[in-house]
Protein backbone atom coordinates (compact mmCIF):
# COMPACT_ATOMS: atom_id res chain seq x y z
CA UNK A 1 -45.58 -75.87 -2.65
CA UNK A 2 -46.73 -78.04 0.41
CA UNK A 3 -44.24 -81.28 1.32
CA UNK A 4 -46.15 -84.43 2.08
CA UNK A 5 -44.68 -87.13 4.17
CA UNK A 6 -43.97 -90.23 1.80
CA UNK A 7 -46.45 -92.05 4.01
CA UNK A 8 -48.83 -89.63 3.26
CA UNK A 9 -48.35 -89.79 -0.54
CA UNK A 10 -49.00 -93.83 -0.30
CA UNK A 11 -51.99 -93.01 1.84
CA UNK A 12 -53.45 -91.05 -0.83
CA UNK A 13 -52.22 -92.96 -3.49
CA UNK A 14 -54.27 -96.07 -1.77
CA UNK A 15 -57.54 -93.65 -1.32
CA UNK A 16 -56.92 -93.24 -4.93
CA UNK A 17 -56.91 -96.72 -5.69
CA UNK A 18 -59.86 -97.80 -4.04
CA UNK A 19 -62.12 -94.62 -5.06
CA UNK A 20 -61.42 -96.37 -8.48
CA UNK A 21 -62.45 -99.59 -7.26
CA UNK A 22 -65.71 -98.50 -6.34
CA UNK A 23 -66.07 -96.94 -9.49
CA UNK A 24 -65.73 -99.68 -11.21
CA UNK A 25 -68.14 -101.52 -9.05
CA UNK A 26 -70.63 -99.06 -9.37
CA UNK A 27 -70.23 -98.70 -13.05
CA UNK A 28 -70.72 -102.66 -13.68
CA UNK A 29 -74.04 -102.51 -11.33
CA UNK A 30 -75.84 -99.95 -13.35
CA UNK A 31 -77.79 -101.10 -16.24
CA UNK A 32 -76.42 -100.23 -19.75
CA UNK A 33 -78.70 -97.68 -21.17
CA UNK A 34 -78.98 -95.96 -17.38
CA UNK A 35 -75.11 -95.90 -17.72
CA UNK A 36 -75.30 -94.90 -21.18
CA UNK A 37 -77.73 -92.22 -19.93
CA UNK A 38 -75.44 -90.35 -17.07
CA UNK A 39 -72.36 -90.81 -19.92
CA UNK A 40 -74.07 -88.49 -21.67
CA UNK A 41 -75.90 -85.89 -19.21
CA UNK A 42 -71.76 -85.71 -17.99
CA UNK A 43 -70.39 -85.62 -21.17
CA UNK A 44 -72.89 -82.56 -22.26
CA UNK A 45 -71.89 -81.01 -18.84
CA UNK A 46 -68.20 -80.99 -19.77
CA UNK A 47 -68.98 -79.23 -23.02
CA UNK A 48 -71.17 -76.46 -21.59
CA UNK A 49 -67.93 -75.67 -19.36
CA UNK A 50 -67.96 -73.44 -16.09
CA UNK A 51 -70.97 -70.91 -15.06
CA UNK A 52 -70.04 -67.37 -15.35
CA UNK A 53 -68.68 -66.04 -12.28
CA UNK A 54 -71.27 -64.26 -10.02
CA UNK A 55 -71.52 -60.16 -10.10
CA UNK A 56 -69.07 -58.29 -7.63
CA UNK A 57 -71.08 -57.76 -4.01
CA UNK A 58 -70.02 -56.41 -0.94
CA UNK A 59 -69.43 -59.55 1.60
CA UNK A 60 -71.95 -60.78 3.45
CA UNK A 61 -74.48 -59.00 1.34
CA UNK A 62 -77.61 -61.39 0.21
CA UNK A 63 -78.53 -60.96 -3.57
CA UNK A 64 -81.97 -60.50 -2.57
CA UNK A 65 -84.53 -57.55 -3.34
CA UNK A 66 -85.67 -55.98 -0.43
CA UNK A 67 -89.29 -57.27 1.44
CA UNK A 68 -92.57 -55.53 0.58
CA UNK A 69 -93.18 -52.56 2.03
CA UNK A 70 -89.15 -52.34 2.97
CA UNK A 71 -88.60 -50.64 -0.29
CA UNK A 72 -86.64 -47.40 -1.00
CA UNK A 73 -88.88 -44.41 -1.02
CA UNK A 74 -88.58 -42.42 -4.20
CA UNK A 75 -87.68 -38.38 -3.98
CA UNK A 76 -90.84 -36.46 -3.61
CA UNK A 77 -91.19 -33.78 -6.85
CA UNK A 78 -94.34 -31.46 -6.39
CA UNK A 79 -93.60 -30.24 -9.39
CA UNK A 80 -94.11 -26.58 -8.27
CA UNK A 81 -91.44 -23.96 -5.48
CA UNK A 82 -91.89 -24.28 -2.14
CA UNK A 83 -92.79 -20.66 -0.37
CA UNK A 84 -89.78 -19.13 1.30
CA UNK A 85 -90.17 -17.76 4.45
């Protein structure tokens, strides 16, 4: 676990404080049914709960299909032996 300074602990209590502050401020400026509004769009947020963690990829790889005309070629079959020689 990481030791903060105590001056550092009332530094971020004081950030703390004043994010609040603005918070406040912000909530009394916005009109009641806007307010109302965003309450609920986070409240219906909250109860859909994290997305699903992305599938397993190599890094650095970019989930996205291939360009046209970049695309794999698939295995000839003629369907018939080839002549041996």
């Amino acid at each position: 676990m990481t030791k903060h300074s105590k001056r550092e602990r009332d530094q971020r209590a004081t950030e703390t404080e004043r994010v609040r502050q603005i918070e406040d401020a912000w909530s009394r400026s916005v009109p009641s049914d806007k307010a109302r509004a965003f309450a609920m769009e986070v409240e219906a947020a909250r109860t859909r709960g994290p997305l699903p963690n992305p599938p397993d990829m190599a890094p650095g790889t970019p989930p996205r299909p291939p360009r046209p005309g970049r695309e794999p070629k698939v295995p000839r079959d003629t369907g018939r032996p080839r002549r041996g020689r």
